[in-house]
N, C-alpha and C. Protein backbone atom coordinates (compact mmCIF):
# COMPACT_ATOMS: atom_id res chain seq x y z
N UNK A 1 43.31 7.52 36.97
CA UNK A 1 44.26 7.49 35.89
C UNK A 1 43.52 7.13 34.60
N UNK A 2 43.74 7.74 33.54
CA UNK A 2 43.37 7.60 32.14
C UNK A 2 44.49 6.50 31.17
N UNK A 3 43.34 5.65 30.50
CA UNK A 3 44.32 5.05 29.12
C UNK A 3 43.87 5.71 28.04
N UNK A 4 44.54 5.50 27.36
CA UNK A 4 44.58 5.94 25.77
C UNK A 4 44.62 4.83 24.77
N UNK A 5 42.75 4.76 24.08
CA UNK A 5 42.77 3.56 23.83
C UNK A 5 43.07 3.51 22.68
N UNK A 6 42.95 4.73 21.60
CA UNK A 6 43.39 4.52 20.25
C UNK A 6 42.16 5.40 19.32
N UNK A 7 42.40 5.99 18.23
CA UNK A 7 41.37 7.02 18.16
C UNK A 7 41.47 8.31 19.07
N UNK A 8 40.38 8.08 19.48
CA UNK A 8 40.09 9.56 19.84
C UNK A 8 39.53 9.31 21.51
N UNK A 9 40.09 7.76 21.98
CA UNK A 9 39.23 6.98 22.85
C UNK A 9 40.25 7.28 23.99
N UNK A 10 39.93 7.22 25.46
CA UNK A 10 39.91 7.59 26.07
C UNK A 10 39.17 7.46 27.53
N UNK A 11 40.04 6.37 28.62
CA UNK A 11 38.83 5.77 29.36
C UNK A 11 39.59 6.15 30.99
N UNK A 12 38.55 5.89 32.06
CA UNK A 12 39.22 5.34 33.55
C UNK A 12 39.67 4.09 33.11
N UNK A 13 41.24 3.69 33.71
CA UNK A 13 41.44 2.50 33.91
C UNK A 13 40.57 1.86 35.14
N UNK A 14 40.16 2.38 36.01
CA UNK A 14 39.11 1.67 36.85
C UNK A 14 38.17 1.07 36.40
N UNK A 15 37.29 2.06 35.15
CA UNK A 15 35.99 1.78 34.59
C UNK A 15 36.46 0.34 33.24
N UNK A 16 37.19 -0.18 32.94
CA UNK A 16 37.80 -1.07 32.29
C UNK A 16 37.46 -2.42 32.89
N UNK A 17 37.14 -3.01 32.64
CA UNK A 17 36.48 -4.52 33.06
C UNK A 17 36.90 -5.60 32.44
N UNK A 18 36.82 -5.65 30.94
CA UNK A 18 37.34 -6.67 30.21
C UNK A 18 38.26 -6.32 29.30
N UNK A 19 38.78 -6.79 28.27
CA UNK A 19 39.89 -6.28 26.81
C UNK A 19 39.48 -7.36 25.84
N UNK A 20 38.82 -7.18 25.29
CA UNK A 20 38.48 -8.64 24.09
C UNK A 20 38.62 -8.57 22.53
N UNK A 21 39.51 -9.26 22.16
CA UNK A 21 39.94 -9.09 20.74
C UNK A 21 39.24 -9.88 19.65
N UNK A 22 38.39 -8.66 19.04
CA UNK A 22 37.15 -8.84 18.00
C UNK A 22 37.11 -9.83 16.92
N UNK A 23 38.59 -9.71 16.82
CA UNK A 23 38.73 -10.75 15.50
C UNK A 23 39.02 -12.16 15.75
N UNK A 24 39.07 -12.67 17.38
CA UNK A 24 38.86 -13.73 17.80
C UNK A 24 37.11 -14.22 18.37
N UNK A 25 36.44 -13.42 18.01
CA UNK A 25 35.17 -13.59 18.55
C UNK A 25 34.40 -14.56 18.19
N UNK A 26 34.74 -14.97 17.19
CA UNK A 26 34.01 -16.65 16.16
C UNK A 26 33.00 -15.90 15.78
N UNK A 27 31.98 -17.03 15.40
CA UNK A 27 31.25 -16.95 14.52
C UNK A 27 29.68 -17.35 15.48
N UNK A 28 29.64 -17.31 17.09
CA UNK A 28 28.79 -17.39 17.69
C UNK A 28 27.94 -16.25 17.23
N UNK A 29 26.27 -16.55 17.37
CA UNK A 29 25.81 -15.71 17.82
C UNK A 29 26.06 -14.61 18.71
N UNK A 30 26.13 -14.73 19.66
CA UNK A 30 26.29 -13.93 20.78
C UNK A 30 27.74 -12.86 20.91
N UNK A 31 28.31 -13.67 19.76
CA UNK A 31 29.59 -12.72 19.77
C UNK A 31 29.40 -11.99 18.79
N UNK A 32 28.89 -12.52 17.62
CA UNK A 32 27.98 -11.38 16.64
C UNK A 32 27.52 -10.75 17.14
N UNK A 33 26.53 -10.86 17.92
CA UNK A 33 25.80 -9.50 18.74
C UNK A 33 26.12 -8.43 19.59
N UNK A 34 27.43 -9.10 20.41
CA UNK A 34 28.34 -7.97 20.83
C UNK A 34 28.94 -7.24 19.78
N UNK A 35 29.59 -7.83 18.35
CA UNK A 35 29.96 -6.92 17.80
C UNK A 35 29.76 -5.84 17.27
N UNK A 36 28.20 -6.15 16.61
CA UNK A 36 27.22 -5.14 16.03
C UNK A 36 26.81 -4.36 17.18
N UNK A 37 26.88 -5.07 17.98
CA UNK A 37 26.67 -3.70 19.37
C UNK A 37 27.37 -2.54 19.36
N UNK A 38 28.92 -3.36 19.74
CA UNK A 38 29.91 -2.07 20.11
C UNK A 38 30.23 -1.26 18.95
N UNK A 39 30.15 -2.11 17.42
CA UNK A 39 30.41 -1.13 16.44
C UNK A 39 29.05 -0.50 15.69
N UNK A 40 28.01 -0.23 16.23
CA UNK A 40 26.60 0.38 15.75
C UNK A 40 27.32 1.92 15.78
N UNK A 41 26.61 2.40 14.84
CA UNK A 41 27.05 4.05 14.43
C UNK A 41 27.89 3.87 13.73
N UNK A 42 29.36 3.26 13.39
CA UNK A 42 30.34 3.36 12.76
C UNK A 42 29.92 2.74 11.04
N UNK A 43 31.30 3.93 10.25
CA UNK A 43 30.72 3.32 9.12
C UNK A 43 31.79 2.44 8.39
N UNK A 44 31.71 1.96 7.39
CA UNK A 44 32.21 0.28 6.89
C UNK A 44 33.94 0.24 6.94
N UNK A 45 34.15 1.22 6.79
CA UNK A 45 35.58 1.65 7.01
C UNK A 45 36.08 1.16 8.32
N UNK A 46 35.19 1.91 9.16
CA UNK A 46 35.73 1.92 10.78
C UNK A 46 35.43 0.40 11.04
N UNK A 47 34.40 0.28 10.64
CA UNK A 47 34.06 -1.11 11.53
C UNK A 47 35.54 -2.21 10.94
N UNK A 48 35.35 -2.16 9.43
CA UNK A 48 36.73 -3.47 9.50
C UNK A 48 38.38 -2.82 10.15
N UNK A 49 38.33 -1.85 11.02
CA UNK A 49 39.49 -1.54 11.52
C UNK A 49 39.10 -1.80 12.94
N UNK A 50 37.89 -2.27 13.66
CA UNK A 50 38.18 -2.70 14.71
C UNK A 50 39.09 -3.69 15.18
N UNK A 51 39.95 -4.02 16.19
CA UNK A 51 40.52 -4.99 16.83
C UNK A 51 40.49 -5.19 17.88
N UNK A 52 39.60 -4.44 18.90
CA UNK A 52 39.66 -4.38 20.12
C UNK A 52 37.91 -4.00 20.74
N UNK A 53 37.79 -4.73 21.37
CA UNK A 53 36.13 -4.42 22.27
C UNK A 53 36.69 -4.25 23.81
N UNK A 54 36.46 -3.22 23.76
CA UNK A 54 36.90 -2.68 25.50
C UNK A 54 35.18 -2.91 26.17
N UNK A 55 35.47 -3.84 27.18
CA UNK A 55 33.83 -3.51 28.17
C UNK A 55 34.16 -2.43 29.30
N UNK A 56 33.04 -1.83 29.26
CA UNK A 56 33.89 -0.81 30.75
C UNK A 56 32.20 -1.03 31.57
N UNK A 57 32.62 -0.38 32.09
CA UNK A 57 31.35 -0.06 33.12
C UNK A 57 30.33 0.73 32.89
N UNK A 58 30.88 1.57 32.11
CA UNK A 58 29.93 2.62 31.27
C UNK A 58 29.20 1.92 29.81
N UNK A 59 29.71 0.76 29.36
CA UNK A 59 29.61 0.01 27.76
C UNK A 59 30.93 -0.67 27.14
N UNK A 60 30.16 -0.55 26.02
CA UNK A 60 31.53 -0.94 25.06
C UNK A 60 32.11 -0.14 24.14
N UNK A 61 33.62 -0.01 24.08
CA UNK A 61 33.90 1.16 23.14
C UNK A 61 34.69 -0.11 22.23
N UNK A 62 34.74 0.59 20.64
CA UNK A 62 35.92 -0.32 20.20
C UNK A 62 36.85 0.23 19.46
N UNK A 63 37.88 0.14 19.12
CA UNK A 63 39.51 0.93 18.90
C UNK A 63 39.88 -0.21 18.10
N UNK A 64 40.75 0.60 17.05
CA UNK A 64 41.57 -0.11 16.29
C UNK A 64 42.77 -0.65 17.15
N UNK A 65 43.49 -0.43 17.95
CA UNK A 65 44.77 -0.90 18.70
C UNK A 65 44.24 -2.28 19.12
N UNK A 66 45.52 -3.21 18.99
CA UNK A 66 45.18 -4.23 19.53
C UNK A 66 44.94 -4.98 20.81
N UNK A 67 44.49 -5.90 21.28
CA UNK A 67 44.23 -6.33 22.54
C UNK A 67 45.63 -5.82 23.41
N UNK A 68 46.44 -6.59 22.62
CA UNK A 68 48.15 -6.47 23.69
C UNK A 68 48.02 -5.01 23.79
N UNK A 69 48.30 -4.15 22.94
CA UNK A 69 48.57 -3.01 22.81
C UNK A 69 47.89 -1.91 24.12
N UNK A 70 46.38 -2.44 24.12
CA UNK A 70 45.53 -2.21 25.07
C UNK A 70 46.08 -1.82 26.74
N UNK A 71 46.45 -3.23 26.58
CA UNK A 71 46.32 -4.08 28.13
C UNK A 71 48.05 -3.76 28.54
N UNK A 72 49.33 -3.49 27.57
CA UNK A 72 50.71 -2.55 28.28
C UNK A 72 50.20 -1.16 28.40
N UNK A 73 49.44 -0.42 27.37
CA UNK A 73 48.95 0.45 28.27
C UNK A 73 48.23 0.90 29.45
N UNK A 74 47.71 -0.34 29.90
CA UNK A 74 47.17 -0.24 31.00
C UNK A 74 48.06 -0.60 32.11
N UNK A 75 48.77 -1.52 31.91
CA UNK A 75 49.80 -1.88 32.74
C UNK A 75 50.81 -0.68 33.28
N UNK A 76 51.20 0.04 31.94
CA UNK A 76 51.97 1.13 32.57
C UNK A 76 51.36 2.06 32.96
N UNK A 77 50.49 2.31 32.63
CA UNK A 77 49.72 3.39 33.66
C UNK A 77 49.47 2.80 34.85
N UNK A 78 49.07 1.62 34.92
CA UNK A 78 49.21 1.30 36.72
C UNK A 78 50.36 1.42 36.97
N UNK A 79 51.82 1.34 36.81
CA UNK A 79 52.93 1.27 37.22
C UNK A 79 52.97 2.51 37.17
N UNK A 80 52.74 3.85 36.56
CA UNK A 80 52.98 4.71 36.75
C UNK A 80 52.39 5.46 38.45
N UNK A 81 51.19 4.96 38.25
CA UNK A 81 50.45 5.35 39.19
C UNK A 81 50.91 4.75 40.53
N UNK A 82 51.09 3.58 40.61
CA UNK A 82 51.80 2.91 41.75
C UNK A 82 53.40 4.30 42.28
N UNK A 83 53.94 3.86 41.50
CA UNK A 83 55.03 4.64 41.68
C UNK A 83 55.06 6.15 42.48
N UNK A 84 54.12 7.05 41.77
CA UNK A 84 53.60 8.12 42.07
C UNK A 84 53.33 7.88 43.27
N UNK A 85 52.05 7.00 43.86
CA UNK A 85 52.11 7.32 45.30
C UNK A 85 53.01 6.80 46.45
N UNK A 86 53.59 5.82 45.82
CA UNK A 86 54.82 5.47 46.75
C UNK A 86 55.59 6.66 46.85
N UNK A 87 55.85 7.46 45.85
CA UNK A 87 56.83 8.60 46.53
C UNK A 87 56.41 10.11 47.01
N UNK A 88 54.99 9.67 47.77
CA UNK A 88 54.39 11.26 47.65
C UNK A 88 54.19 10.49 49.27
């Protein structure tokens, strides 16, 4: 099953690992460094519209939608999916 993370983004809910919301990240090092990670390539625009650092298994993607926003879409896609095979 696929989420829809916002953009143009687009993941396995399997491959989904963490949901971490960027603008709670402080002022650690290390959370600096994840950020400039997941938002490297993007330009100044995009980057202050991040709100969301998805870890997957494959990396990190990051999406403007917010953490919550994230994580009911993931929810209903598991409920969807649940459902589905209960009635097949």
């Amino acid at each position: 099953m696929f989420v829809y993370l916002g953009g143009e983004k687009v993941v396995y809910i399997r491959e989904v690992v963490a949901i971490l919301d960027a603008r709670r990240l402080g002022r650690a090092a290390t959370a600096r460094a994840l950020l400039a990670r997941a938002s490297a390539g993007l330009s100044g625009r995009e980057t202050a519209a991040v709100r969301t650092i998805v870890v997957t298994t494959r990396g990190l993607i990051v999406t403007p939608s917010t953490p919550a926003t994230v994580a009911r879409r993931i929810r209903r896609a598991s409920k969807t999916r649940n459902v589905q095979k209960a009635e097949t």
